[in-house]
N, C-alpha and C. Protein backbone atom coordinates (compact mmCIF):
# COMPACT_ATOMS: atom_id res chain seq x y z
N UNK A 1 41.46 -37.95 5.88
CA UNK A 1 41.47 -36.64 6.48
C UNK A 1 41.23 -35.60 5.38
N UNK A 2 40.24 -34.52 5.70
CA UNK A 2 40.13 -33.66 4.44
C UNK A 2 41.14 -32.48 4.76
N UNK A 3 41.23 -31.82 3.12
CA UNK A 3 42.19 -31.39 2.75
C UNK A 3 42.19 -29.66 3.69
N UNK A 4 42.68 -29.33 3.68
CA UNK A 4 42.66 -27.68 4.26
C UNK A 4 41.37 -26.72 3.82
N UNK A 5 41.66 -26.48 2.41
CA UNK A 5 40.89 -25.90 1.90
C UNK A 5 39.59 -26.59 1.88
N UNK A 6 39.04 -27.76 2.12
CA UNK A 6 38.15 -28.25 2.21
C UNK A 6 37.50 -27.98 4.10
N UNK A 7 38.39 -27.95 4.69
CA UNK A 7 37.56 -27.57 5.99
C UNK A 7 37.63 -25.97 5.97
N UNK A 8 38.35 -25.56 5.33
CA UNK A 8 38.03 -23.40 5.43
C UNK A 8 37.06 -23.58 5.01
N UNK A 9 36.46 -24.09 3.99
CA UNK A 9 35.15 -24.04 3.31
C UNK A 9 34.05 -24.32 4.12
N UNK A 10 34.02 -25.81 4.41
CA UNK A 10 32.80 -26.22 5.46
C UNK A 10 33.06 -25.38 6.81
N UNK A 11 33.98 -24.88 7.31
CA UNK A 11 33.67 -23.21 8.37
C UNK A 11 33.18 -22.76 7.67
N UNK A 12 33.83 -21.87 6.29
CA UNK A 12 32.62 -20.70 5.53
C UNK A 12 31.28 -21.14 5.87
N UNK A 13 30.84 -22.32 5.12
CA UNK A 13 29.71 -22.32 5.39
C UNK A 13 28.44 -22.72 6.44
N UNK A 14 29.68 -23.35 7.54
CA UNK A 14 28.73 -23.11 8.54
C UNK A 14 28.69 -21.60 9.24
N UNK A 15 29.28 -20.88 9.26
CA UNK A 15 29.72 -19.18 9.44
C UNK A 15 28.40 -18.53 8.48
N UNK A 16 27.78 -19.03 7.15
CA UNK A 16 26.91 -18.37 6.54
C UNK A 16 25.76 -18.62 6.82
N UNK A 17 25.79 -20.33 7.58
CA UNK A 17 24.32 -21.25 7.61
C UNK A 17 24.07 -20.20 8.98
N UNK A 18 24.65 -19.99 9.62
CA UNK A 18 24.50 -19.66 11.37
C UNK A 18 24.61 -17.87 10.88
N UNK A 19 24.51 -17.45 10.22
CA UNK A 19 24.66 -15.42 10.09
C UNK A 19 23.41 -15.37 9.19
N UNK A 20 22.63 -16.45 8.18
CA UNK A 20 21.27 -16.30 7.90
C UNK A 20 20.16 -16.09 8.23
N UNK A 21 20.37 -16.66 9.54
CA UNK A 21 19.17 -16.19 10.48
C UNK A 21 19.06 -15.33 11.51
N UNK A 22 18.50 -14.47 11.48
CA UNK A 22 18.86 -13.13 12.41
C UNK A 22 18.01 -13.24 13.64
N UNK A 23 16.77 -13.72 13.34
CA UNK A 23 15.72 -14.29 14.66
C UNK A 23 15.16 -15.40 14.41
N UNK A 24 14.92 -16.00 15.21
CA UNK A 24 14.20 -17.43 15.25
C UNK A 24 13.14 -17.40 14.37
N UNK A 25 12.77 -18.46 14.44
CA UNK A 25 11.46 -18.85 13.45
C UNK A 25 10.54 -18.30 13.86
N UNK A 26 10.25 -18.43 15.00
CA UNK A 26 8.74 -18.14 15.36
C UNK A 26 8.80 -16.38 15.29
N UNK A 27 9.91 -15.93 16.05
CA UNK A 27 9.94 -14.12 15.97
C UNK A 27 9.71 -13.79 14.48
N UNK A 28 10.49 -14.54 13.47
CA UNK A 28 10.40 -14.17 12.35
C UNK A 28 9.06 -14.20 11.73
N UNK A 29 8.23 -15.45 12.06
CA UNK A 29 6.54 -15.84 11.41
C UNK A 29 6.15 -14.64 11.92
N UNK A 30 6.12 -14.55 13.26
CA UNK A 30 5.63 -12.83 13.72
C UNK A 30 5.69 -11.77 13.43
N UNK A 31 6.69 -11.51 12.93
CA UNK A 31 6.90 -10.33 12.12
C UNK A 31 6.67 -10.48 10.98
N UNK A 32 6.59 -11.58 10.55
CA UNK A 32 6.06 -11.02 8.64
C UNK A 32 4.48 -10.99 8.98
N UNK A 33 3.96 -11.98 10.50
CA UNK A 33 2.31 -11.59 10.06
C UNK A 33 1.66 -10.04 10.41
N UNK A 34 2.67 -9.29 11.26
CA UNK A 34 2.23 -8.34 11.65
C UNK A 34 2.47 -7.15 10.51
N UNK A 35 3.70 -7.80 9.71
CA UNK A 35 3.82 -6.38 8.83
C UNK A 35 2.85 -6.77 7.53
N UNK A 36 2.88 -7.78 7.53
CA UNK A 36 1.32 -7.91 6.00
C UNK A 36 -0.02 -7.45 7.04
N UNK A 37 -0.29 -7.36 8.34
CA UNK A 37 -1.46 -6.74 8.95
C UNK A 37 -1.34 -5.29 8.88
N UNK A 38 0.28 -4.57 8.78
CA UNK A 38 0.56 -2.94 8.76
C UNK A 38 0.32 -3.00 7.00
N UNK A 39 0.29 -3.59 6.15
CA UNK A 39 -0.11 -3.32 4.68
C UNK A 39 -1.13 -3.48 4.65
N UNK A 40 -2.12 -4.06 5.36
CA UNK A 40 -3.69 -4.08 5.13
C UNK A 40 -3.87 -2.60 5.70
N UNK A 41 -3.52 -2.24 6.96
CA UNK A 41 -4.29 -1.07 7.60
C UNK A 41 -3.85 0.18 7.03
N UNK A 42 -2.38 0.17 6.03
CA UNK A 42 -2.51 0.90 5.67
C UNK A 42 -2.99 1.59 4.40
N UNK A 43 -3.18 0.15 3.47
CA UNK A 43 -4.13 0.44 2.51
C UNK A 43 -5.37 0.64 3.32
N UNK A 44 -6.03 0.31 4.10
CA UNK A 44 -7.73 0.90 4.67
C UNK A 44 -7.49 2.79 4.67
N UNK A 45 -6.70 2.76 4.87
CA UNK A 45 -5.68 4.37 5.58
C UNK A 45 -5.65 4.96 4.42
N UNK A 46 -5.46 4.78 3.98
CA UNK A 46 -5.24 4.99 2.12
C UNK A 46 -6.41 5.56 1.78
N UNK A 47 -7.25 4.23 1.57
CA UNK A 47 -8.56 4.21 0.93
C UNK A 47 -9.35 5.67 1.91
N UNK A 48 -9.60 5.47 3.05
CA UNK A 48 -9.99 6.34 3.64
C UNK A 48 -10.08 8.06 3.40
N UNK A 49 -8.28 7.73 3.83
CA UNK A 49 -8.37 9.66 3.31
C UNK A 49 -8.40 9.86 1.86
N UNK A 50 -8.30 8.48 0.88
CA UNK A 50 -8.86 9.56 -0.25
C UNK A 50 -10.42 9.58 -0.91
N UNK A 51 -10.72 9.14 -0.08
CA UNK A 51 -12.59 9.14 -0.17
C UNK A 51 -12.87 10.63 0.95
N UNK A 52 -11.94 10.54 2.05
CA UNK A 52 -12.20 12.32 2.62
C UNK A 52 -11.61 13.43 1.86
N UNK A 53 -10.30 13.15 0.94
CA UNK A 53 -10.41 13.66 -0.01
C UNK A 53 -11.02 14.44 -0.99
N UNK A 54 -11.89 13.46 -1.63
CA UNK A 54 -12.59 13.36 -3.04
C UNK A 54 -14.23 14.22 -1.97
N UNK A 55 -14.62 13.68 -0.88
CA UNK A 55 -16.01 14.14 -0.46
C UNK A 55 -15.67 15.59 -0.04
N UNK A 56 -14.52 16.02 0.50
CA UNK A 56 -14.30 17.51 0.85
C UNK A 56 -13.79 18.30 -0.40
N UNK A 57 -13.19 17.74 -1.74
CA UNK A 57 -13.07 18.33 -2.85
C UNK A 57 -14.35 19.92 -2.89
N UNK A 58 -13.07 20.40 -2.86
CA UNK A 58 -13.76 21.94 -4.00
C UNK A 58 -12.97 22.73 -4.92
N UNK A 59 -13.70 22.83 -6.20
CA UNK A 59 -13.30 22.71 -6.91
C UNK A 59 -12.21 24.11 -7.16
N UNK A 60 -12.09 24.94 -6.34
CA UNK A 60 -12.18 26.34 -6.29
C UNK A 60 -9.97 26.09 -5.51
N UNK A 61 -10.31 25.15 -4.87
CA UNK A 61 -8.55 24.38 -4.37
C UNK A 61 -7.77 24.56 -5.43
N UNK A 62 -6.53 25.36 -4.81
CA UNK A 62 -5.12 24.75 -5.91
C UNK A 62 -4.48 23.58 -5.64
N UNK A 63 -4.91 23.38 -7.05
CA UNK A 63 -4.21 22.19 -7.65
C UNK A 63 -3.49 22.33 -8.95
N UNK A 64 -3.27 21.30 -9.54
CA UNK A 64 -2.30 20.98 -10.90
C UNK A 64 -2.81 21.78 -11.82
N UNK A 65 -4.15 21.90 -12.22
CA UNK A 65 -4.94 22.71 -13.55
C UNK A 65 -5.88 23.69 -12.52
N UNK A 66 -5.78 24.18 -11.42
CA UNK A 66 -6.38 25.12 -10.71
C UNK A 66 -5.50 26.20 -10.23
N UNK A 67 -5.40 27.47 -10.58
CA UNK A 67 -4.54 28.63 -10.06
C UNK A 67 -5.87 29.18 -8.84
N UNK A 68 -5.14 29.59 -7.41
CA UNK A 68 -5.92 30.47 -6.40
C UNK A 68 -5.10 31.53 -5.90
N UNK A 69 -5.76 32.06 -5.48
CA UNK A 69 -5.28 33.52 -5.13
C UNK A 69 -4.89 33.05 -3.16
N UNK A 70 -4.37 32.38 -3.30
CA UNK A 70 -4.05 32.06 -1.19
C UNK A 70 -5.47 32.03 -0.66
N UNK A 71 -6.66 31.43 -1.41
CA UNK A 71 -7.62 31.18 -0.32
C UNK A 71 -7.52 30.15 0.35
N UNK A 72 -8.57 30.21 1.34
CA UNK A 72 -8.26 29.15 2.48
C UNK A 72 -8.81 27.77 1.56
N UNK A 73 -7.70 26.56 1.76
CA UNK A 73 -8.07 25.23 0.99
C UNK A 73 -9.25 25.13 2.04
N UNK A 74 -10.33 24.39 1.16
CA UNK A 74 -11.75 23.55 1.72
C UNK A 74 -11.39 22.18 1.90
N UNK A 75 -10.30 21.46 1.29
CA UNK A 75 -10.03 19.68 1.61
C UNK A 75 -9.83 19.62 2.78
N UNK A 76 -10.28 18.73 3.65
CA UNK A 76 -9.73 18.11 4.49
C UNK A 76 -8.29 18.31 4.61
N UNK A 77 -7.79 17.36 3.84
CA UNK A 77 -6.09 16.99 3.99
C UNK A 77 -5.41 17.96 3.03
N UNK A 78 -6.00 19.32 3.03
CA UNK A 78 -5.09 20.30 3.00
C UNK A 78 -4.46 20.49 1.36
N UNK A 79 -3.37 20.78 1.31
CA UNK A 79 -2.82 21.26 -0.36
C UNK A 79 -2.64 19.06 -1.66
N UNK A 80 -2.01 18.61 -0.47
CA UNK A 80 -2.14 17.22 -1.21
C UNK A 80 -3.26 16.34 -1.46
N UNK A 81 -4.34 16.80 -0.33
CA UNK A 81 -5.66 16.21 -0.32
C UNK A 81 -6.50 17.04 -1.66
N UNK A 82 -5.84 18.18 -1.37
CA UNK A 82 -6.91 18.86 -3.33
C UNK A 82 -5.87 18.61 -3.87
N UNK A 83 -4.86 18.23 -4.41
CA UNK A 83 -4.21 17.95 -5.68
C UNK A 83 -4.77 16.51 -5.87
N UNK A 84 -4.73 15.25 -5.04
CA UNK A 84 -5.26 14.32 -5.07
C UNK A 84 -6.41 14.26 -5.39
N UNK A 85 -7.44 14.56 -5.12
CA UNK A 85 -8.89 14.46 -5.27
C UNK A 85 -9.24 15.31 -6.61
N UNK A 86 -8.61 16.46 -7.09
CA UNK A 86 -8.45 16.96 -8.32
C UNK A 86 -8.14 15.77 -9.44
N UNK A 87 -7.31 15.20 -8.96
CA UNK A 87 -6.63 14.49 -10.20
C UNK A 87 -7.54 12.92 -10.73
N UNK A 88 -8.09 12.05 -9.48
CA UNK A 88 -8.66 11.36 -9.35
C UNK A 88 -10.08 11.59 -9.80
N UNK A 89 -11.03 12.94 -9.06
CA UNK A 89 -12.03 12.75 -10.12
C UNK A 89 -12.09 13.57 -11.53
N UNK A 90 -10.59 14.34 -12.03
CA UNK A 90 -10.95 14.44 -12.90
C UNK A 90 -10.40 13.46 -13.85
N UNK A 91 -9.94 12.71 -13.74
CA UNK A 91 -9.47 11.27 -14.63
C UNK A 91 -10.31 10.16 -14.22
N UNK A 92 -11.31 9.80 -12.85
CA UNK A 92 -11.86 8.75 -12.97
C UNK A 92 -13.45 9.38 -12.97
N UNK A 93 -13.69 10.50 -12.25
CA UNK A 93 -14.68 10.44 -11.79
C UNK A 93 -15.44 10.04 -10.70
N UNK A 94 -16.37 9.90 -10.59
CA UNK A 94 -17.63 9.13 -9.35
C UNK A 94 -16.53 7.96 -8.73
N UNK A 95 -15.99 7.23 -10.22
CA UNK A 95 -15.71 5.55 -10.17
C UNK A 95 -14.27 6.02 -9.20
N UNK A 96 -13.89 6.95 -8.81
CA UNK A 96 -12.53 7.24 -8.07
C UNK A 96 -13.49 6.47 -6.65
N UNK A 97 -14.43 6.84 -6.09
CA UNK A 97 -14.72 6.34 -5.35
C UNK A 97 -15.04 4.89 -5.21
N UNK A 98 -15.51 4.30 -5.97
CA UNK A 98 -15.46 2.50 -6.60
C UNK A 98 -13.83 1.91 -5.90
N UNK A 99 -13.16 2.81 -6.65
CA UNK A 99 -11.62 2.43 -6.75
C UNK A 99 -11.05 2.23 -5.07
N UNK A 100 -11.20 3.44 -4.23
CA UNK A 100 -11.10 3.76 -3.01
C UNK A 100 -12.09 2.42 -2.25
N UNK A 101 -13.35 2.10 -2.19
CA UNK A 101 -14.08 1.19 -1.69
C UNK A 101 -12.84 -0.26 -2.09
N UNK A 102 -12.56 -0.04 -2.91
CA UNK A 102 -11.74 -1.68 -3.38
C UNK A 102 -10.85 -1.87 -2.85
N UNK A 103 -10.14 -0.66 -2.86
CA UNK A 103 -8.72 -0.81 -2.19
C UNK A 103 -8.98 -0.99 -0.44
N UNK A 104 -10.09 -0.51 -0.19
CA UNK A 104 -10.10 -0.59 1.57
C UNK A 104 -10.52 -2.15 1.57
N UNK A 105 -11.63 -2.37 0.79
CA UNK A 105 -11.67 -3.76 0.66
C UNK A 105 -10.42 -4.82 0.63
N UNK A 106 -9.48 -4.46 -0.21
CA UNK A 106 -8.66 -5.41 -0.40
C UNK A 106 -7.60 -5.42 0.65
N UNK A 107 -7.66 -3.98 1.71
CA UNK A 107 -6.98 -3.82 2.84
C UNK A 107 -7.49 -4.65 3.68
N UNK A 108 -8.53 -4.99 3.97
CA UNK A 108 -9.23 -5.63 4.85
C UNK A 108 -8.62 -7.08 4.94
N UNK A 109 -8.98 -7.39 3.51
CA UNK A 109 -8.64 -9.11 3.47
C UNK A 109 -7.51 -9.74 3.88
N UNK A 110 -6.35 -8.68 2.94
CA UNK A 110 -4.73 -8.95 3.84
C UNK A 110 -4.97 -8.35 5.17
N UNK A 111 -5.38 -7.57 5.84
CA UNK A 111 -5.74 -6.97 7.30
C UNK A 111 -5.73 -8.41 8.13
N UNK A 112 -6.78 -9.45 7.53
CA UNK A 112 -7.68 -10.79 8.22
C UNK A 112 -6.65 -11.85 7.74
N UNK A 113 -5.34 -11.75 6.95
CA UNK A 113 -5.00 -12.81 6.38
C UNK A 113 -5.88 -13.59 5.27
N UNK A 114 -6.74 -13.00 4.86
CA UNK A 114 -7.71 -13.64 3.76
C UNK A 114 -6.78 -13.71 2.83
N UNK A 115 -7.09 -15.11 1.91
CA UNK A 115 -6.36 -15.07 0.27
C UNK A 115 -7.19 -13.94 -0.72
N UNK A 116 -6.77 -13.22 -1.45
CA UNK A 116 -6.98 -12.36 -2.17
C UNK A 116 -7.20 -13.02 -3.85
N UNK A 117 -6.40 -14.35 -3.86
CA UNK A 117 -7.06 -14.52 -5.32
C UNK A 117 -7.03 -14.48 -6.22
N UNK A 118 -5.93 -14.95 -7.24
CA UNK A 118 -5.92 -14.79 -8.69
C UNK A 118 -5.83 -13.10 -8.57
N UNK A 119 -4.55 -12.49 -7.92
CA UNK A 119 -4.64 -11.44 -7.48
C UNK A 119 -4.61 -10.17 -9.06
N UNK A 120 -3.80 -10.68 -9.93
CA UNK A 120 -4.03 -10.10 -11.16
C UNK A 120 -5.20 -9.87 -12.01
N UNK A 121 -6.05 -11.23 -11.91
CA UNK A 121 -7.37 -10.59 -12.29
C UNK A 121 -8.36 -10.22 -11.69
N UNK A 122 -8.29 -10.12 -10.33
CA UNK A 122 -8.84 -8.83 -9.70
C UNK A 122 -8.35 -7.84 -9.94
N UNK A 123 -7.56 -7.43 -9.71
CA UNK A 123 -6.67 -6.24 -10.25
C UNK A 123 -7.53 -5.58 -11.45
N UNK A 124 -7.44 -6.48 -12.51
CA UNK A 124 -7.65 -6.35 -14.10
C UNK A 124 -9.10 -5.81 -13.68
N UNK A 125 -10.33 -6.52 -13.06
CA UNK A 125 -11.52 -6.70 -13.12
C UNK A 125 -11.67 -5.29 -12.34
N UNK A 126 -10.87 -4.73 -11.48
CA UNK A 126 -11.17 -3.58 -10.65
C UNK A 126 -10.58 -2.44 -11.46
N UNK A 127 -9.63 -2.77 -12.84
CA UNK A 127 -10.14 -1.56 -13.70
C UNK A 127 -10.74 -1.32 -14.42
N UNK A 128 -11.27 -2.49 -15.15
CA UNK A 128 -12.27 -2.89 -15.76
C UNK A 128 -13.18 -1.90 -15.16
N UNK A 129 -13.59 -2.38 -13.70
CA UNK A 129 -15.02 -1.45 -12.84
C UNK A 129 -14.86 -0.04 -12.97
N UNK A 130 -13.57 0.45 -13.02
CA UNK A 130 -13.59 1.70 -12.23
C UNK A 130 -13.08 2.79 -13.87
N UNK A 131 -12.86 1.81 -15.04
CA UNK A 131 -12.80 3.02 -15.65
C UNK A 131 -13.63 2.73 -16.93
């Protein structure tokens, strides 16, 4: 016959085996595939507005190294869309847009469940491209 403290224990841990799982397996596979599909779309989302960003950029927007007198912003997305697009092409340039194409790209793939790949040296190789 086991000892006391030996069956409080095997309760503990059937009490921990049975409070680990909050939803079944399958609800659970479902939800992690849908939220790596909400990290693809929202990197595409990403990529997007800051390519509307960078194409509605003028240069005339306050931003970080730009003082205006309250004129009307020309960005698209308003006071963060010209601080963004300020900062991006003036540290990458053209290649800000390279950068933006990659990242929607790489939204896509997790979007489809695609493997992405020796994900560090893509990474590496996409700054390589872009600066």
């Amino acid at each position: 016959m086991a000892s006391p403290a030996r069956r409080s224990r095997s309760r503990a841990s059937n009490r921990s085996r049975s409070s680990e799982a909050f939803l079944p397996a399958g609800a659970s596979a479902f939800l992690s595939r849908r939220l790596i599909e909400l990290v693809g779309l929202l990197s595409i989302a990403a990529a997007l507005a800051g390519i509307a960003a960078m194409i509605t950029y003028t240069p005339s927007d306050p931003s970080w190294n730009t003082a205006s007198s309250g004129a009307a912003i020309g960005n698209l997305l308003g006071p963060p869309g010209a601080i963004a697009a300020d900062l991006v092409l003036q540290s990458l340039g053209a290649a800000g847009f390279v950068a933006a194409i990659l990242l929607s790209v790489w939204g896509w793939r997790v979007f489809r469940h695609q493997d992405i790949g020796r994900l560090w040296l893509r990474a590496l190789g996409g700054v390589a491209a872009v600066g």
